[in-house]
Protein backbone atom coordinates (compact mmCIF):
# COMPACT_ATOMS: atom_id res chain seq x y z
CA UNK A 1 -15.44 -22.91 -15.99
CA UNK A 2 -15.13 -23.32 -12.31
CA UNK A 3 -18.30 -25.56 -10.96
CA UNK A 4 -19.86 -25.95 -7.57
CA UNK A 5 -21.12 -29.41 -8.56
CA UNK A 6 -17.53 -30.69 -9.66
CA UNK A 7 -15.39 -28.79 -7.03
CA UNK A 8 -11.54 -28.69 -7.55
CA UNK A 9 -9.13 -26.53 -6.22
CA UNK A 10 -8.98 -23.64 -8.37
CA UNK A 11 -13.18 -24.01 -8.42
CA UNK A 12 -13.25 -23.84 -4.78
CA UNK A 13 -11.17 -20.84 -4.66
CA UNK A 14 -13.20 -18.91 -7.42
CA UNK A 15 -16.26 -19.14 -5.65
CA UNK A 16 -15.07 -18.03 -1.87
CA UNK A 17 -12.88 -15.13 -2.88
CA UNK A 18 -14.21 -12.06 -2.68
CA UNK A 19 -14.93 -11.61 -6.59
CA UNK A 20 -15.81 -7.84 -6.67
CA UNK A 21 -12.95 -6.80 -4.59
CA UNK A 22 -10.71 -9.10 -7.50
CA UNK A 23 -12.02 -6.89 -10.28
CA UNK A 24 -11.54 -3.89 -8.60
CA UNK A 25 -7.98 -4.97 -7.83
CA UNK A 26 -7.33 -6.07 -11.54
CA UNK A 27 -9.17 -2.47 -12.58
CA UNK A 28 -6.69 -0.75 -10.69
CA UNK A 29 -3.56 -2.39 -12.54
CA UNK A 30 -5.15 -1.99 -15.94
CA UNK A 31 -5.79 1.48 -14.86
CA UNK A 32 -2.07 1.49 -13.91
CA UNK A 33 -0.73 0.73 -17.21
CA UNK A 34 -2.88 3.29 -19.41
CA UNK A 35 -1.54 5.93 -17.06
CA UNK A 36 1.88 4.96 -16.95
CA UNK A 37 1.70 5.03 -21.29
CA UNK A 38 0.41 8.26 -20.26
CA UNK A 39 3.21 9.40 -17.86
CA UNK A 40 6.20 7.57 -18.66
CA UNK A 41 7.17 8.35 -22.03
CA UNK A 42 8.60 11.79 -21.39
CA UNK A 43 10.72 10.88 -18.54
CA UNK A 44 12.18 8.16 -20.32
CA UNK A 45 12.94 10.46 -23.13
CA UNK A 46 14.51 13.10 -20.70
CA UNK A 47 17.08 10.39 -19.38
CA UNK A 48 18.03 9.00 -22.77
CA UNK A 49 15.88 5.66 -22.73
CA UNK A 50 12.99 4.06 -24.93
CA UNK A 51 10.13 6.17 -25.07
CA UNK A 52 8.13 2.76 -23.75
CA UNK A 53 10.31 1.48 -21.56
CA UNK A 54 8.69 2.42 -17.76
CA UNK A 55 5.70 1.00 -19.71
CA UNK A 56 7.43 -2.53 -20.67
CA UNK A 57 8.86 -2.90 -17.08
CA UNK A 58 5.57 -1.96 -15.54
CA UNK A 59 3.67 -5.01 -17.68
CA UNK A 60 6.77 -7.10 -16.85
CA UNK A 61 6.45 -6.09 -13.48
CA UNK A 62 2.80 -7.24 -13.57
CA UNK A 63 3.22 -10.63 -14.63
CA UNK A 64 5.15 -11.96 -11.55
CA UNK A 65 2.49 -9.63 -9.43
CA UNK A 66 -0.53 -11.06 -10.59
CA UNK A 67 0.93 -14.56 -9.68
CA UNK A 68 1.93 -13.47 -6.30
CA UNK A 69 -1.89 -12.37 -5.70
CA UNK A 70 -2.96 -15.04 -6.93
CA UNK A 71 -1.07 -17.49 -5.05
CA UNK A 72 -1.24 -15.90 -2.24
CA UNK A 73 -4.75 -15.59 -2.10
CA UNK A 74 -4.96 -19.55 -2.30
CA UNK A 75 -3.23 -19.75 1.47
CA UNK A 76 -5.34 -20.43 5.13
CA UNK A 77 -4.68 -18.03 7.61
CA UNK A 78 -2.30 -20.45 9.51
CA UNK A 79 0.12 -20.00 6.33
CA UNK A 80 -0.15 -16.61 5.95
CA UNK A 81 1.27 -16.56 9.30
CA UNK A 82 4.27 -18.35 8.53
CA UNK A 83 4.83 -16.53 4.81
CA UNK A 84 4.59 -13.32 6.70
CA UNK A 85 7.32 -14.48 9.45
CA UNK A 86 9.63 -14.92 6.87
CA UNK A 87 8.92 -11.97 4.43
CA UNK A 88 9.20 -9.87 7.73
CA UNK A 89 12.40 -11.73 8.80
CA UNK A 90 13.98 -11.61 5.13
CA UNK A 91 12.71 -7.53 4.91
CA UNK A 92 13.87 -6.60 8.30
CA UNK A 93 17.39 -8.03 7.14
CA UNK A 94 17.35 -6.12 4.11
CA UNK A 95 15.96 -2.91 5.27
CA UNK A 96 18.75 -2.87 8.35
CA UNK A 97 21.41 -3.00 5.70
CA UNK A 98 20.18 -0.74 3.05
CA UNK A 99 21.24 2.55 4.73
CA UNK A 100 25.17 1.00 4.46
CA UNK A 101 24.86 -0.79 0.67
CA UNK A 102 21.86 0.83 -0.79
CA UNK A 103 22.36 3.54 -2.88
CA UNK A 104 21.64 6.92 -2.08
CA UNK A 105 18.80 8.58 -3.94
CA UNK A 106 18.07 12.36 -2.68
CA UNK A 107 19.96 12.11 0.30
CA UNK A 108 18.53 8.93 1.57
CA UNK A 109 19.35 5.00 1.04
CA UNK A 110 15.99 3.25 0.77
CA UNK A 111 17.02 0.38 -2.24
CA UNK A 112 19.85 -2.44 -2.33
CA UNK A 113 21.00 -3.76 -5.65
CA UNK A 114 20.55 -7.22 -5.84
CA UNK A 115 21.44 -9.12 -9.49
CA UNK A 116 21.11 -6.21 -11.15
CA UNK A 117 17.23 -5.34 -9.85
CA UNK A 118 16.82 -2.54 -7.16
CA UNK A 119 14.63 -3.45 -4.35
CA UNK A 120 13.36 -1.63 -1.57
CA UNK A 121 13.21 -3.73 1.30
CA UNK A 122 10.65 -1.47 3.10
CA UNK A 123 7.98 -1.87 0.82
CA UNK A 124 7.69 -5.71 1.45
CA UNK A 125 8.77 -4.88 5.33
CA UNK A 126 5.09 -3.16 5.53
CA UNK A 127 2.60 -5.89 4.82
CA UNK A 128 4.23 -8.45 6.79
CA UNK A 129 4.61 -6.68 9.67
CA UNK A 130 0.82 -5.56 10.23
CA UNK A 131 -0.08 -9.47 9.46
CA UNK A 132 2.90 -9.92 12.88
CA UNK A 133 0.85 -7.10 15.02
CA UNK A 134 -2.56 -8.67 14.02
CA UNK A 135 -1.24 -11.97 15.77
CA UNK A 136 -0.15 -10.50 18.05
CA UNK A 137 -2.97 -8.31 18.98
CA UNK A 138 -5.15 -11.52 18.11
CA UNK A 139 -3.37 -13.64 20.61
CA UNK A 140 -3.85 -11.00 23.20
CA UNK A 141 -7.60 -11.49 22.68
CA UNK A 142 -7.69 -14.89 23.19
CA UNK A 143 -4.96 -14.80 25.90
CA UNK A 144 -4.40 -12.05 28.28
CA UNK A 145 -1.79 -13.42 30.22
CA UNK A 146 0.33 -13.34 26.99
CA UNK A 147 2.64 -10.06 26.56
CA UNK A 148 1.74 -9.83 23.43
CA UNK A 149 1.33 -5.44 23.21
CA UNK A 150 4.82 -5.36 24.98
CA UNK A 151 6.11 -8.04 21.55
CA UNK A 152 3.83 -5.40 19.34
CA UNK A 153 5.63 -2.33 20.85
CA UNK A 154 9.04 -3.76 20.43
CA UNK A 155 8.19 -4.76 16.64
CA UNK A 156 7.03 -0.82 16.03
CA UNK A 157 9.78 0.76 17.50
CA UNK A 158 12.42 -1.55 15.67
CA UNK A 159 10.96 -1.26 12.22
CA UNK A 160 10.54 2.61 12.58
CA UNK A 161 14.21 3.17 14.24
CA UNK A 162 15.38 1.37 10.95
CA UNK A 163 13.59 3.30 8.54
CA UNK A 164 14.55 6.44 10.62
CA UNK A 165 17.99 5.83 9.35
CA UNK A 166 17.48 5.50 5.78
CA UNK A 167 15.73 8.07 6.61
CA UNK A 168 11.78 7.25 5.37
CA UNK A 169 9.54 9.26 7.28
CA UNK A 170 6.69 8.67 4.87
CA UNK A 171 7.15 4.55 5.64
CA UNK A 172 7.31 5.45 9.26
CA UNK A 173 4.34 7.77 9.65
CA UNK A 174 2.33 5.32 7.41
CA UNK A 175 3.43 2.20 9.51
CA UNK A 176 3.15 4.00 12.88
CA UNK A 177 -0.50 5.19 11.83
CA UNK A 178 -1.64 1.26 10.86
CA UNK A 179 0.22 0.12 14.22
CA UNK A 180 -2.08 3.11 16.02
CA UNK A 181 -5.37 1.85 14.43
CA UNK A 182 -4.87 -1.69 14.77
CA UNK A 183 -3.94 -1.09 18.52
CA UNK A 184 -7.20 1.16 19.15
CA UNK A 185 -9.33 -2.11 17.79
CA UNK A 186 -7.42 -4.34 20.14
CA UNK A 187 -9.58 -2.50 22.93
CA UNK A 188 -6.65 -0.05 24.13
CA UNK A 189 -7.72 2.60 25.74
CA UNK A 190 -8.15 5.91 24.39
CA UNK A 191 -5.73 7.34 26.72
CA UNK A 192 -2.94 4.85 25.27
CA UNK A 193 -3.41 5.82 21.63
CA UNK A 194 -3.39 9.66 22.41
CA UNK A 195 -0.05 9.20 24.56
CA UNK A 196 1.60 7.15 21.31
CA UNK A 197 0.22 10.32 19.18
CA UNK A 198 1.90 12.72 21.68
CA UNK A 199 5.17 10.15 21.03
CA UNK A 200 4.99 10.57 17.34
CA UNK A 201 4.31 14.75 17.66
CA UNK A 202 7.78 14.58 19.62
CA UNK A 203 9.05 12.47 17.07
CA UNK A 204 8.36 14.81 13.93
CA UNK A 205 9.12 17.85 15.88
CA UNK A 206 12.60 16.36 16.59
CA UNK A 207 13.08 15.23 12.73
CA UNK A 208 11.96 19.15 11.74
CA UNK A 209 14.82 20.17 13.41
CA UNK A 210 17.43 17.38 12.78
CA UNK A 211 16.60 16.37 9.51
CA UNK A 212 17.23 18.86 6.60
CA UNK A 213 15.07 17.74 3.94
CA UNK A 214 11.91 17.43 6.70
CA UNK A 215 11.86 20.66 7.25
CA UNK A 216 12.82 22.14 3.89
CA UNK A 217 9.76 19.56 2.58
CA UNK A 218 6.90 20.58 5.70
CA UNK A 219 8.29 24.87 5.75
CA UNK A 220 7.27 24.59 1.43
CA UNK A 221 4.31 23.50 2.39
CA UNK A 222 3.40 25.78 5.36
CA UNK A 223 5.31 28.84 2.96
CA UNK A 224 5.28 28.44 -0.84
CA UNK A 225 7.92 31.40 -0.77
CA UNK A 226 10.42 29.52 1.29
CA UNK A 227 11.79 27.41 -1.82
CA UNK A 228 11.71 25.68 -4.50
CA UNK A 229 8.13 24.19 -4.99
CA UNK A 230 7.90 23.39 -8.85
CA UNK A 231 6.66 19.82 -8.95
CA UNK A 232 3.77 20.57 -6.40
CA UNK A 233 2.72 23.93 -8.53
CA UNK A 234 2.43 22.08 -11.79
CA UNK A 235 1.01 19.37 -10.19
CA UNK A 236 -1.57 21.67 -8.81
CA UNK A 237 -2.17 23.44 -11.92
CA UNK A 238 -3.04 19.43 -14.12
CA UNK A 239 -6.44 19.79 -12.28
CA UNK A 240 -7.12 23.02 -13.72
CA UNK A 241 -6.22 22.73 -16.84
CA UNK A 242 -7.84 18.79 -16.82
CA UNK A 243 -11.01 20.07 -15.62
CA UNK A 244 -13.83 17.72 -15.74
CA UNK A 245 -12.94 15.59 -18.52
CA UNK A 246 -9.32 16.29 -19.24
CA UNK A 247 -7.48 17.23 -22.31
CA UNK A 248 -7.40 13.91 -23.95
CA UNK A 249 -5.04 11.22 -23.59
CA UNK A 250 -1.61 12.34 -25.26
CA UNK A 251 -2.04 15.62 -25.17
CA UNK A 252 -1.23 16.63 -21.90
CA UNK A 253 1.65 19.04 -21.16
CA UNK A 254 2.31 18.72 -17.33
CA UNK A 255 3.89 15.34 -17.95
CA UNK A 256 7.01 17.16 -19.67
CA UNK A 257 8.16 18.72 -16.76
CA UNK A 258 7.25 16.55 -13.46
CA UNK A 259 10.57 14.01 -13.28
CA UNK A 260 8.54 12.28 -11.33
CA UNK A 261 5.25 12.16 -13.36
CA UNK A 262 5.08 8.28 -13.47
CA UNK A 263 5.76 7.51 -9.74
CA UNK A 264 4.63 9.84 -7.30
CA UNK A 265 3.12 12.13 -9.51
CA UNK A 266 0.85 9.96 -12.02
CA UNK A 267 -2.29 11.14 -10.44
CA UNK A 268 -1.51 14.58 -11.38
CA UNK A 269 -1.34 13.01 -15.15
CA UNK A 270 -4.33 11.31 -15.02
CA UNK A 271 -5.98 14.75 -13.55
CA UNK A 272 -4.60 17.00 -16.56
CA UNK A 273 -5.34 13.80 -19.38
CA UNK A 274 -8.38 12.32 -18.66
CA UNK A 275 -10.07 14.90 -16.28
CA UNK A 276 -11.65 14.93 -12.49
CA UNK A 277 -13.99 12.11 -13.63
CA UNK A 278 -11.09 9.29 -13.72
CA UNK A 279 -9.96 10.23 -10.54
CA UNK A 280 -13.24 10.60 -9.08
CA UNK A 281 -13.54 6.64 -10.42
CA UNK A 282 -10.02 6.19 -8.86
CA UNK A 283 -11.03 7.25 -5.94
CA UNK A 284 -13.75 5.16 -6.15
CA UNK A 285 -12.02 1.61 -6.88
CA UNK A 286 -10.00 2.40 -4.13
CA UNK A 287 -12.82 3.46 -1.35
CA UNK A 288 -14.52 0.67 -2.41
CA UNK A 289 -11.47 -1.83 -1.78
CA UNK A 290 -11.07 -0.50 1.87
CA UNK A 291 -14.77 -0.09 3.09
CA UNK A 292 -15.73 -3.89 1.42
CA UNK A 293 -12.68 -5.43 3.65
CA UNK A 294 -13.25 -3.37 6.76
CA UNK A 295 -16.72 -4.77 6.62
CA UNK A 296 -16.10 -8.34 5.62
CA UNK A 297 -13.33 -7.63 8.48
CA UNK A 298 -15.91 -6.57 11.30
CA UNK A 299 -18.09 -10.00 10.70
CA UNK A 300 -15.32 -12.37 11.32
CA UNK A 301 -15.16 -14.11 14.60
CA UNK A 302 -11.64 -14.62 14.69
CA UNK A 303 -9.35 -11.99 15.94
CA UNK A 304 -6.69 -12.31 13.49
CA UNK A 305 -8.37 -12.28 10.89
CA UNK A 306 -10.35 -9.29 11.63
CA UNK A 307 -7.28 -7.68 12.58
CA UNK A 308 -5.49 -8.41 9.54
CA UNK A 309 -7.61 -7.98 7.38
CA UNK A 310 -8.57 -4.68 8.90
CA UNK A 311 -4.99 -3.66 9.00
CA UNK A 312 -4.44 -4.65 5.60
CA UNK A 313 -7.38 -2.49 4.04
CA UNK A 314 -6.15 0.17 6.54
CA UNK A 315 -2.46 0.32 5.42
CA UNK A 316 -3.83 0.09 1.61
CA UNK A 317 -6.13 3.05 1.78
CA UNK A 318 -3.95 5.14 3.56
CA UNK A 319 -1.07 4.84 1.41
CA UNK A 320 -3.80 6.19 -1.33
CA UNK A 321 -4.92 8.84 0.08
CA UNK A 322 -0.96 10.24 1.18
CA UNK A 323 -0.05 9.86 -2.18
CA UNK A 324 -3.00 11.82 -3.75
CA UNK A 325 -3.42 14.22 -0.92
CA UNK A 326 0.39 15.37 -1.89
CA UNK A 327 -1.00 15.63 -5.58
CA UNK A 328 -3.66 18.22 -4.34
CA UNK A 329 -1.16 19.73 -1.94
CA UNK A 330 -2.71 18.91 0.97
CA UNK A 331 -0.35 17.60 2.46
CA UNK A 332 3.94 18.12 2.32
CA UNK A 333 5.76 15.63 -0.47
CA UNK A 334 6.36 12.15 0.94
CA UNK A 335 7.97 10.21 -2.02
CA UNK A 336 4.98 7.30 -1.88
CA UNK A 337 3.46 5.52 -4.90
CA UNK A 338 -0.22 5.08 -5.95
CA UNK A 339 -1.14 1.85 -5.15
CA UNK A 340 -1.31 -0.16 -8.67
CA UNK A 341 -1.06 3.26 -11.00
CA UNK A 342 2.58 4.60 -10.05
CA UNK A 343 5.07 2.83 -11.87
CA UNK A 344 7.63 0.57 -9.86
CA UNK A 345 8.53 -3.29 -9.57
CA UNK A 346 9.15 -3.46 -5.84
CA UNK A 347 5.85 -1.26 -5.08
CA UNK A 348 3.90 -3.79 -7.24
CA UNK A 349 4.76 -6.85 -5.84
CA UNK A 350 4.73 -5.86 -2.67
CA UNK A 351 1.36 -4.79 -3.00
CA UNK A 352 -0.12 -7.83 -4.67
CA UNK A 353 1.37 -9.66 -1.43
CA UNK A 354 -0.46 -7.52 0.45
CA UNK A 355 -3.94 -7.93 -1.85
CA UNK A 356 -3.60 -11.41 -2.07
CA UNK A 357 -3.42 -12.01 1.30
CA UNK A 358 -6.59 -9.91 2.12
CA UNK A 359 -8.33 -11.82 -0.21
CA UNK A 360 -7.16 -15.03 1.04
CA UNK A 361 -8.33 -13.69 4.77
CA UNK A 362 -11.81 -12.36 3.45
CA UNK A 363 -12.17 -15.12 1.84
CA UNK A 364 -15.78 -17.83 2.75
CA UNK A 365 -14.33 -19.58 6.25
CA UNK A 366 -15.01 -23.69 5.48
CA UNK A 367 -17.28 -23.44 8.15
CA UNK A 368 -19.65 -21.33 6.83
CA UNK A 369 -19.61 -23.78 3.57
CA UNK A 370 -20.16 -26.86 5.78
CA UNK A 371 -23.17 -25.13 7.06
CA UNK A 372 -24.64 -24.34 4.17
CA UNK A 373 -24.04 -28.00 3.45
CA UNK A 374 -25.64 -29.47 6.28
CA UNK A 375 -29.03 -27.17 5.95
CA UNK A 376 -29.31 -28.04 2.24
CA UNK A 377 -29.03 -31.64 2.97
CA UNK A 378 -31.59 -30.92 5.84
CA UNK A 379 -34.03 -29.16 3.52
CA UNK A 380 -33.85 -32.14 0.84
CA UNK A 381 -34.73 -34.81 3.65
């Protein structure tokens, strides 16, 4: 047992991380196995594989991201810093070559082979570079002689140019929204953010008519009748037939024909199996996540740390509601996981970096111990 009175490392971290946030996070991955038993074992049965084995990679896929989120959590914000520089440096790297090695999946190149494991560079690119854009936009707080939006700006427009090319304009719009909302808290002006949203209009109107698969994706959406729009229909129709407290787990049938029912699909699974109640509680875990750090975010005094952690919980919650909002059709098909349910290694990790650095920046400041300190030993005198 971790003690107060006895304090060692690991007892010091137990009792200034943010504990509730912690079981919500490690709800969310248990929750991510049961579906993917759920999901997976139909897909892997359609490709000629173990009926368990998305489920064995997803708990071997846990192992190293539990430690990451753990570890991770341990660091001061002054190492987060550097861990980020290089993750972002390292990703960058990777992401800039994957649309000339990585394989192409669909018509796009978003993951390199590397010892046999495929890795998608982006997906570790993302949490990195908010942590950059909150220095940045911290440093421009404390200093505003420092060109520090002109360093932001340059940062956006490389990482979305290379994910442009893979192409990934679910990563983009997703990073480009974070980079938006981080810059609004900065103290931008409203006129600022509404010409970068003018930008990014231009910039989707250009990929509708450039890009193929854009417009064949957003013209299904707008027109059922324009083409082929199977996986969204049966996704649709899990919530009907799931109702309020779903079928039963096992014995749903959607899962037989989505290919993709343990990745971008899996809430769709959860919908028809275990009803609207589970992903009501999903929905839950995950609101709960984002509102808890946007308010231990808005009580910090330091501008990095409010801005990462804001960007963080931002970047998180968004990613959740893309992927389910595609679920319920609201929204056209993007290709992006449920944070801790969809099955996938890089996705995983790459989101317990993410978590564990949250919890390391929400985490009780020192100073706020040593006060606490100094008015106990005050009221004992």
């Amino acid at each position: 047992m971790a003690s107060r009175a006895q304090p060692t490392l690991f007892g010091e971290w137990w009792w200034t991380v943010d504990r509730p946030t912690l079981a919500a996070l490690g709800a969310l991955m248990l929750g991510g196995i049961v579906l993917c038993l759920a999901a997976s074992p139909p897909v892997a049965a359609r490709i000629g594989l173990d009926p368990f084995h998305f489920v064995n990679r997803q708990v071997l896929f846990l192992i190293p991201a539990c430690a990451v989120l753990v570890v991770t959590s341990f660091l001061s914000p002054r190492d987060i810093r550097k861990v980020a520089l290089v993750v972002f440096a390292v990703s960058l790297a990777m992401t800039a070559a994957t649309p000339y090695f990585g394989a192409e999946i669909k018509g796009a190149r978003r993951w390199l082979v590397i010892l046999g494991m495929n890795i998608q560079p982006s997906e570790f690119l993302k949490p990195a570079f908010v942590i950059l854009i909150a220095w940045l936009f911290g440093e421009t707080a404390k200093r505003p002689e420092m060109p520090a939006n002109s360093m932001a700006l340059t940062l956006l427009v490389v990482v979305v140019a290379l994910l442009v090319l893979q192409p990934d304009f679910g990563q983009t719009m997703l990073i480009s929204l974070v980079w938006g909302a981080l810059f609004y808290m900065a103290g931008m002006r409203l006129i600022w953010v509404l010409g970068l949203a003018a930008t990014a209009g231009v910039g989707l109107v250009t990929a509708f008519f450039t890009v193929p698969h854009v417009a064949q994706r957003i013209n299904r959406f707008l027109d059922p009748t324009s083409g082929d729009t199977f996986n969204i229909d049966i996704a649709t129709e899990s919530f009907y037939r799931g109702g309020w407290f779903g079928r039963g787990p096992g014995e749903g049938t959607i899962k037989r024909s989505l290919p993709e029912g343990h990745t971008d699909f899996v809430f769709a699974v959860a919908a028809e199996e275990f009803g609207v109640v589970l992903c009501l509680i999903l929905v839950a875990l995950f609101a709960f996540i984002v509102i808890r750090a946007l308010i231990k975010a808005m009580r910090t005094d330091d501008p990095f740390i409010r801005f990462a952690a804001a960007g963080l919980a931002i970047l998180f919650g968004l990613q959740s509601t893309i992927n389910m909002a595609v679920n319920l059709h609201l929204m056209p098909a993007k290709g992006m996981t449920l944070p801790f349910i969809s099955y996938g290694g890089s996705s995983l990790i790459s989101l317990a970096y993410g978590m564990g650095m949250l919890l390391a920046l929400t985490r009780e400041r020192p100073r706020a111990k040593l006060a606490g300190d100094f008015l106990l030993a005050a009221s004992s005198v």
